[in-house]
C-alpha atoms as a PDB file:
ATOM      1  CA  UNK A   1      43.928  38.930  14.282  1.00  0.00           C
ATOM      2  CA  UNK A   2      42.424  39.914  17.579  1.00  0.00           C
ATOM      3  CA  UNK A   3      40.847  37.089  20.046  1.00  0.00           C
ATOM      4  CA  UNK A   4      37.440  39.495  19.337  1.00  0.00           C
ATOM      5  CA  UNK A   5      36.939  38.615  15.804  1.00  0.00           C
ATOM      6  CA  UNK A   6      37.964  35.471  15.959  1.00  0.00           C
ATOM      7  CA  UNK A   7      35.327  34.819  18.703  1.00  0.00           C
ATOM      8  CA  UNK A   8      32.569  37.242  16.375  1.00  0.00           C
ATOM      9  CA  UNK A   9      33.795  34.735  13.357  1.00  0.00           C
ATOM     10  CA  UNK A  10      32.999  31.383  15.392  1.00  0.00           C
ATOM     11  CA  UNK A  11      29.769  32.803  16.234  1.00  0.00           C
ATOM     12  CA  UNK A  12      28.912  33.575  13.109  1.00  0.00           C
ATOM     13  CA  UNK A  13      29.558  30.056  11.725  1.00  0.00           C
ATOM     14  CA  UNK A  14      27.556  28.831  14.668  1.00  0.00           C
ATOM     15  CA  UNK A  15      24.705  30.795  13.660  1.00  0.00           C
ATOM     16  CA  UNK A  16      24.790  30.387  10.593  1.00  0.00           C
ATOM     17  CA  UNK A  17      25.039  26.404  10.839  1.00  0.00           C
ATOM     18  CA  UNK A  18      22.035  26.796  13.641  1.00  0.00           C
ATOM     19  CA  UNK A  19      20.103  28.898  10.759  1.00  0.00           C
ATOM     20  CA  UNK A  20      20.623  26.390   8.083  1.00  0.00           C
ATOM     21  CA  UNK A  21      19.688  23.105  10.568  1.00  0.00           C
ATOM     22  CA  UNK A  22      16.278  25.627  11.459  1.00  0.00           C
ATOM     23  CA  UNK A  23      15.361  25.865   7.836  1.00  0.00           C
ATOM     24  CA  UNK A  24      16.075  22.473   6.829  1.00  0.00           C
ATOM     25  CA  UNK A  25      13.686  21.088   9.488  1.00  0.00           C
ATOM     26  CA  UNK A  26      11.299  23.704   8.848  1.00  0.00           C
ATOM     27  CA  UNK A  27      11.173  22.372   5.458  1.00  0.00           C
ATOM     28  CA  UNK A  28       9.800  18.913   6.283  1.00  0.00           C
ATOM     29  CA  UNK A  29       6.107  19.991   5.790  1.00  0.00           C
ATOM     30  CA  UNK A  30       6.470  21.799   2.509  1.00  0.00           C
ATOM     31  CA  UNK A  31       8.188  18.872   0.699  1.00  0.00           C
ATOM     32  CA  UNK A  32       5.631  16.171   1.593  1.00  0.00           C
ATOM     33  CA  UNK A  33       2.423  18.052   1.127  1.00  0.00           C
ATOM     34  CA  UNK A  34       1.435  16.987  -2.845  1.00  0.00           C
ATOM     35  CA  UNK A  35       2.260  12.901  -1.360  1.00  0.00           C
ATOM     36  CA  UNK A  36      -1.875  12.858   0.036  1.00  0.00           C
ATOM     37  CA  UNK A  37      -2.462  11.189   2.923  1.00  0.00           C
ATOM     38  CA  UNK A  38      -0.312   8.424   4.736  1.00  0.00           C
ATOM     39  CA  UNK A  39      -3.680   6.189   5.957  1.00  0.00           C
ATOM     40  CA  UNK A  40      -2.320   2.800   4.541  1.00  0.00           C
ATOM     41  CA  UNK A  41      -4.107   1.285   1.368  1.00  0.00           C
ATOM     42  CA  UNK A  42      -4.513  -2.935   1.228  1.00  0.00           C
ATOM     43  CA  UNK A  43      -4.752  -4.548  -1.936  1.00  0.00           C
ATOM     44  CA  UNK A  44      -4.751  -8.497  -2.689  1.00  0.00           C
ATOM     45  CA  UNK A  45      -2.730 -10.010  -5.565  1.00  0.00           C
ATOM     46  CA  UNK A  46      -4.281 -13.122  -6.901  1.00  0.00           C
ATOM     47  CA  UNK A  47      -1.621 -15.655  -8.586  1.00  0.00           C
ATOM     48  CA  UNK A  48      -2.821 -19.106  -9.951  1.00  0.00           C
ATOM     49  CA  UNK A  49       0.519 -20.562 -10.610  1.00  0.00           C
ATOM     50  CA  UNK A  50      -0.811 -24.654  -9.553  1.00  0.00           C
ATOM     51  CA  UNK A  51      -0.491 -25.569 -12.950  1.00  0.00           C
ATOM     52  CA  UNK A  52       1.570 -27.615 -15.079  1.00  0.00           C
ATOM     53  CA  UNK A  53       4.045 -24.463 -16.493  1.00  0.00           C
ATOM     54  CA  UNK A  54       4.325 -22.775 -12.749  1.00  0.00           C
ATOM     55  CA  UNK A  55       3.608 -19.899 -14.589  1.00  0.00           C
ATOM     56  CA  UNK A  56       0.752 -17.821 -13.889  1.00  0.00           C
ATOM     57  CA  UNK A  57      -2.003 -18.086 -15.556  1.00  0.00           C
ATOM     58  CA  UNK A  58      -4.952 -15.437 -13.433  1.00  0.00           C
ATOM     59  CA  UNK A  59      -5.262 -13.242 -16.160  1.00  0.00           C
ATOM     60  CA  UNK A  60      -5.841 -16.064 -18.515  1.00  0.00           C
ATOM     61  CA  UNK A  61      -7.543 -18.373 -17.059  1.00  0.00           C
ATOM     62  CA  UNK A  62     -10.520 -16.320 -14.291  1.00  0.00           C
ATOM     63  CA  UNK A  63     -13.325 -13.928 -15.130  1.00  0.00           C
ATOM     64  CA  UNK A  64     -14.253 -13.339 -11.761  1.00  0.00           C
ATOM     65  CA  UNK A  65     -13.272 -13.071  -8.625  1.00  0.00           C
ATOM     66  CA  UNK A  66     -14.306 -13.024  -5.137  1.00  0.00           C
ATOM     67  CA  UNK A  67     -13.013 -12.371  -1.678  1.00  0.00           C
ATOM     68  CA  UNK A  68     -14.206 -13.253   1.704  1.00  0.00           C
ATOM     69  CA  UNK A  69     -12.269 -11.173   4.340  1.00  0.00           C
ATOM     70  CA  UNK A  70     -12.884 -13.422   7.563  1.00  0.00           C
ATOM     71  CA  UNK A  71     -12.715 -12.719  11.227  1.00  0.00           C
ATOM     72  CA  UNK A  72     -10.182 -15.422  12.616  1.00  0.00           C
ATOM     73  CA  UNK A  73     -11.761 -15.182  16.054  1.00  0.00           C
ATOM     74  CA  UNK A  74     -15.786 -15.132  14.921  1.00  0.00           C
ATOM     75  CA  UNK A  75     -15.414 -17.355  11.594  1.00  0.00           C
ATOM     76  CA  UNK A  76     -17.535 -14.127  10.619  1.00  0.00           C
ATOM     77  CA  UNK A  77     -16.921 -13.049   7.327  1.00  0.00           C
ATOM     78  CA  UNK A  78     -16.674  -9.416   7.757  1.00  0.00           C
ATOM     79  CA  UNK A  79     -15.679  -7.916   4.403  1.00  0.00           C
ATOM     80  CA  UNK A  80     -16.093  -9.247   0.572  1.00  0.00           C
ATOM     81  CA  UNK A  81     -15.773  -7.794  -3.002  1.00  0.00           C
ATOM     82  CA  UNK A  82     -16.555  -9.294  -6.190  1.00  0.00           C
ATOM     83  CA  UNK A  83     -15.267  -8.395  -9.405  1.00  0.00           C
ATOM     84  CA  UNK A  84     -15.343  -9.410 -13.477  1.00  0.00           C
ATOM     85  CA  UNK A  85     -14.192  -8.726 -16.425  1.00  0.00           C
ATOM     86  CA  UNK A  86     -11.348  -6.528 -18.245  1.00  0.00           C
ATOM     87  CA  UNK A  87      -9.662  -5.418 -15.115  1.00  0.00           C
ATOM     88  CA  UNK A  88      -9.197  -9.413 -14.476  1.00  0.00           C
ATOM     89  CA  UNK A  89      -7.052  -9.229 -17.560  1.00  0.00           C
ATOM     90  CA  UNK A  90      -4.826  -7.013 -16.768  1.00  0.00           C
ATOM     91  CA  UNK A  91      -0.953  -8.774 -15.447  1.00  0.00           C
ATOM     92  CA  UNK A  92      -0.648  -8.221 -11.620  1.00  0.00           C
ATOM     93  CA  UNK A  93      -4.161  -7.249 -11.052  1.00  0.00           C
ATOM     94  CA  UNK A  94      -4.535  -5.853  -7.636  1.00  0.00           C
ATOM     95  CA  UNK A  95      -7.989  -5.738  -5.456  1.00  0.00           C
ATOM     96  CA  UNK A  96      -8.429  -2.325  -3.424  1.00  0.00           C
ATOM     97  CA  UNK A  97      -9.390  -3.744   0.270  1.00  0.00           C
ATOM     98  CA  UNK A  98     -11.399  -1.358   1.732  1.00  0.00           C
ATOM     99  CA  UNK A  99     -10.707  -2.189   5.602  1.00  0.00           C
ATOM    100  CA  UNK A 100      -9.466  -1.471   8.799  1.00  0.00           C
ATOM    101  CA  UNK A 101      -6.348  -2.797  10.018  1.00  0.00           C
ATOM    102  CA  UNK A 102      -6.155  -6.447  11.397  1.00  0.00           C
ATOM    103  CA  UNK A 103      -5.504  -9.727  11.354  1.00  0.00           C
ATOM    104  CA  UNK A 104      -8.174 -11.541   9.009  1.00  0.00           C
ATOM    105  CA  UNK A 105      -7.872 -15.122   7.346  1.00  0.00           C
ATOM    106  CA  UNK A 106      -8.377 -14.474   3.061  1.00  0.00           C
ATOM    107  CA  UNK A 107     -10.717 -16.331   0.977  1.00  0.00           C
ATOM    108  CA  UNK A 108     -11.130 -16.156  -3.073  1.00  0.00           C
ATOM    109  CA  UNK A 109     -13.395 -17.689  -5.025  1.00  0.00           C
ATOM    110  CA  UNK A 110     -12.391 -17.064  -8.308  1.00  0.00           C
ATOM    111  CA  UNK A 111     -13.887 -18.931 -12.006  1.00  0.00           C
ATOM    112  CA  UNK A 112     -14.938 -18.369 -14.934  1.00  0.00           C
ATOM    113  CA  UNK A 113     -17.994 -15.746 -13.512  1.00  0.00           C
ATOM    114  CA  UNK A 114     -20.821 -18.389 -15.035  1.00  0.00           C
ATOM    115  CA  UNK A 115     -23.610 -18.409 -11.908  1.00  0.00           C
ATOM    116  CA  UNK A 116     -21.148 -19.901  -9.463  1.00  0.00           C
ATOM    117  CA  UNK A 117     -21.663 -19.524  -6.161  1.00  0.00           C
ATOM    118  CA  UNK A 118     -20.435 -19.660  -2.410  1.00  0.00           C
ATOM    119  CA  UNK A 119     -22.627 -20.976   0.539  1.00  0.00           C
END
């Protein structure tokens, strides 16, 4: 074999290997694009396990639930969302938190959903 083609050969396998790294990277965009967006999405699990089993008893045991989002710095409470009934039920209910990154102390008030309230 002449020094010629083996030089043509290397460079083939060298672009070819360059061609293939191309399209893999190239590829990057297409294989994400049915995900949605990447903006990060907060959501609060509420566990009552301070009873005698350990065991959790949320779904059982609240109708309604409340949480105070509170600026640490302020003592402002800066975000809150209420909600009752069926979804409550559900095992390893999660509330959507509809805020912006941060550091905020959590508050729940959570009963039975029979005119309590907060001050």
């Amino acid at each position: 074999m002449k020094p010629d083609t083996k030089l043509r050969r290397l460079n083939l396998r060298i672009a070819a290997i360059m061609l293939s790294a191309l399209s893999l990277a190239s590829c990057n965009g297409v294989m994400y694009d049915e995900e949605g967006d990447c903006d990060p999405h907060y959501k609060a699990r509420f566990i009552f396990d301070m009873n005698m089993l350990y065991a959790d008893a949320f779904s059982k045991e609240v109708n309604a639930v409340t949480l105070y989002l509170i600026d640490p710095a302020t003592g402002d409470i800066v975000w809150q969302k209420s909600e009752r009934g069926d979804r409550l039920r559900q095992d390893g209910y999660l509330m959507d938190l509809d805020v912006a990154p941060g550091s905020y102390q959590l508050l729940a008030w959570c009963g039975e959903g029979r005119d309590e309230h907060f001050a």
